[in-house]
C-alpha atoms as a PDB file:
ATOM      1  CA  UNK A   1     122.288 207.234 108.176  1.00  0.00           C
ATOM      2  CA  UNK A   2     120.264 204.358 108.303  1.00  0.00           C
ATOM      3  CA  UNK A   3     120.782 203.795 111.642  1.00  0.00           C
ATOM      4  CA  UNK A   4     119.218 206.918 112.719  1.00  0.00           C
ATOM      5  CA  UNK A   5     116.053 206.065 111.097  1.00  0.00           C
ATOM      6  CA  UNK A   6     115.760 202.589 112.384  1.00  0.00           C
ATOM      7  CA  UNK A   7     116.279 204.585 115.540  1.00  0.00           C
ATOM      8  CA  UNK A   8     113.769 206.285 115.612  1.00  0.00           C
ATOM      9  CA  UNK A   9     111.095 203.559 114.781  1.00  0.00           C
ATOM     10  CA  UNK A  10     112.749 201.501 117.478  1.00  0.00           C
ATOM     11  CA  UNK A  11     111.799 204.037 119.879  1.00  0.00           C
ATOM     12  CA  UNK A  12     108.461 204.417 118.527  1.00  0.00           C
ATOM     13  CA  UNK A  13     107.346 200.894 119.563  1.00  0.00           C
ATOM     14  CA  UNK A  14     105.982 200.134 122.786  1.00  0.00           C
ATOM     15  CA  UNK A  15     106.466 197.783 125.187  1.00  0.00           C
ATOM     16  CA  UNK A  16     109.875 196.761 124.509  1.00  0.00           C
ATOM     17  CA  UNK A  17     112.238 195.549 127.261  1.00  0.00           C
ATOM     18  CA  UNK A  18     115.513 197.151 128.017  1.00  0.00           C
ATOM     19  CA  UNK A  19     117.270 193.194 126.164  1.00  0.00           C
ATOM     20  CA  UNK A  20     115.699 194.296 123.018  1.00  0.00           C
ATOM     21  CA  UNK A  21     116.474 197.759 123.015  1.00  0.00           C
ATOM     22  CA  UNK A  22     120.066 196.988 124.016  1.00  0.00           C
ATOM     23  CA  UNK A  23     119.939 194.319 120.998  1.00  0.00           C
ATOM     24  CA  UNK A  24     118.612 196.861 118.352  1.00  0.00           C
ATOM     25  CA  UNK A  25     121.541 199.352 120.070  1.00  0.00           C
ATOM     26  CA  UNK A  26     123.788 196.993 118.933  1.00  0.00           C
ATOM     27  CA  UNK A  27     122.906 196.305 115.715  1.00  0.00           C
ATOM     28  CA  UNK A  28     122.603 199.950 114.541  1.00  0.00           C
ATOM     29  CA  UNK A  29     126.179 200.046 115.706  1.00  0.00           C
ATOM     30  CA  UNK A  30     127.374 197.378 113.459  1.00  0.00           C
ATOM     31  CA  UNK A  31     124.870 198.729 110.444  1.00  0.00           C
ATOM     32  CA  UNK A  32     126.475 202.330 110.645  1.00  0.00           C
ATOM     33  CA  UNK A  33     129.830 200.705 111.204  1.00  0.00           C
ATOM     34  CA  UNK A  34     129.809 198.999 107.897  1.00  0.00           C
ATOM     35  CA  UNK A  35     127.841 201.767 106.260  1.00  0.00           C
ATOM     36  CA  UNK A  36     130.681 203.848 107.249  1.00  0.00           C
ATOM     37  CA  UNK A  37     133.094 201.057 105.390  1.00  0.00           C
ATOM     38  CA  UNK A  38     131.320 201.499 101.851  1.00  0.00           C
ATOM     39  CA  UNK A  39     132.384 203.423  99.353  1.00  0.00           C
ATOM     40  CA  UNK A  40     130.441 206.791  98.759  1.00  0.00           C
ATOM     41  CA  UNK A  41     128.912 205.631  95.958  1.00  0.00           C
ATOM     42  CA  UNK A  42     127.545 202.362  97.533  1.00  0.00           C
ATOM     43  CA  UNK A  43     126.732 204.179 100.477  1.00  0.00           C
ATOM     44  CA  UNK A  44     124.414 206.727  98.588  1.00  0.00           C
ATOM     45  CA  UNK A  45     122.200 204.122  96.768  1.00  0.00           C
ATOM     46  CA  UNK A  46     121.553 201.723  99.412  1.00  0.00           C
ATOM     47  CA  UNK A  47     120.463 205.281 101.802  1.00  0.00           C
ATOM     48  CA  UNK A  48     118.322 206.775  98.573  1.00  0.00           C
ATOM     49  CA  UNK A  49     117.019 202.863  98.126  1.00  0.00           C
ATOM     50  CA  UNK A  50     115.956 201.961 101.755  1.00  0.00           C
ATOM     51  CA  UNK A  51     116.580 205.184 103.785  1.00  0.00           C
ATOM     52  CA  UNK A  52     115.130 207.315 101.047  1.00  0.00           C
ATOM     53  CA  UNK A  53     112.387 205.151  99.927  1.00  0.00           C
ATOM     54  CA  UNK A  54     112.972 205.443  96.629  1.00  0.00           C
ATOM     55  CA  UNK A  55     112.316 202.935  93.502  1.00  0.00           C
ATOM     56  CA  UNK A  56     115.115 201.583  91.450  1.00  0.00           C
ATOM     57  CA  UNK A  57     113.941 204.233  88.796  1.00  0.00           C
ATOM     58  CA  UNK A  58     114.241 207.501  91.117  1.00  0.00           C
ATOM     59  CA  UNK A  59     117.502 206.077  92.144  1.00  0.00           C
ATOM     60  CA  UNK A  60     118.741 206.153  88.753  1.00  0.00           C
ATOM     61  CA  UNK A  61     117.750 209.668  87.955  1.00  0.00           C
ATOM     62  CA  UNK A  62     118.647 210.707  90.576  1.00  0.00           C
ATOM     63  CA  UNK A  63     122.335 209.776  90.122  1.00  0.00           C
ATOM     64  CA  UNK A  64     122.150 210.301  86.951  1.00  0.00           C
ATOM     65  CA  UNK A  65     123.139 207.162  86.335  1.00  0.00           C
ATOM     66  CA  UNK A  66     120.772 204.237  83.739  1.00  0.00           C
ATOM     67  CA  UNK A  67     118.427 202.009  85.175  1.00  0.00           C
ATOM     68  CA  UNK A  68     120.699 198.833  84.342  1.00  0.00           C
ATOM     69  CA  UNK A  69     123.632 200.283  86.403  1.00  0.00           C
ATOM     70  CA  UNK A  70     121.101 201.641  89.122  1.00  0.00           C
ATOM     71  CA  UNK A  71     120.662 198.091  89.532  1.00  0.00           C
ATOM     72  CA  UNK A  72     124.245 197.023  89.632  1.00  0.00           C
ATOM     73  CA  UNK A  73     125.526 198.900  91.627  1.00  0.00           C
ATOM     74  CA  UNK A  74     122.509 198.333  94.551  1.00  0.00           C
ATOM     75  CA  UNK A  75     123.094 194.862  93.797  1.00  0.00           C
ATOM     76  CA  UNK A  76     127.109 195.451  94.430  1.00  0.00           C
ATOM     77  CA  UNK A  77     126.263 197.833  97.535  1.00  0.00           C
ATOM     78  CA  UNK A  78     124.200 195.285  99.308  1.00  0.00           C
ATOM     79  CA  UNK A  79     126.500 192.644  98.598  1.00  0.00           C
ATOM     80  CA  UNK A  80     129.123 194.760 100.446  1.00  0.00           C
ATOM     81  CA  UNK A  81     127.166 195.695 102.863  1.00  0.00           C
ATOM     82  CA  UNK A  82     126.227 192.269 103.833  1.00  0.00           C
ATOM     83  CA  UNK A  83     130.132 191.459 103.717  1.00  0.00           C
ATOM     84  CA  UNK A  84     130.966 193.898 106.313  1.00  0.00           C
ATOM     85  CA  UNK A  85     128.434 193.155 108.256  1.00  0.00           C
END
């Protein structure tokens, strides 16, 4: 998920004390935690947004879905997301 990627960039850095890294250890926790909570569909476009890199646009197409409702539903899945967290 997300997580893993945020990860990965967290171990990248240097010169970070064990605090922070126990911090950021935390966090991921809670981010795949309410990741976890979403529903599929909320799930997918918030990974395919942030974890995937991709524009509103690519989003769409690639659920198939318009570019209005590409943007409603991120708008719903971040709103949840933030919620759970």
């Amino acid at each position: 998920m997300i997580a893993v990627a945020a990860r990965d960039a967290s171990r990248a850095r240097e010169g970070r004390g064990a605090a922070a890294t126990s911090n950021e250890s935390e966090l991921l926790r809670a981010l795949d935690t309410a990741m976890a909570r979403l529903r599929a569909q909320d799930r997918d476009v918030l990974l395919l947004r942030f974890y995937g890199n991709k524009s509103v646009a690519e989003v769409a197409a690639e659920l198939e879905i318009s570019i209005d409702a590409a943007k409603k539903r991120f708008a719903r899945s971040l709103d949840a997301l933030r919620q759970a967290l």
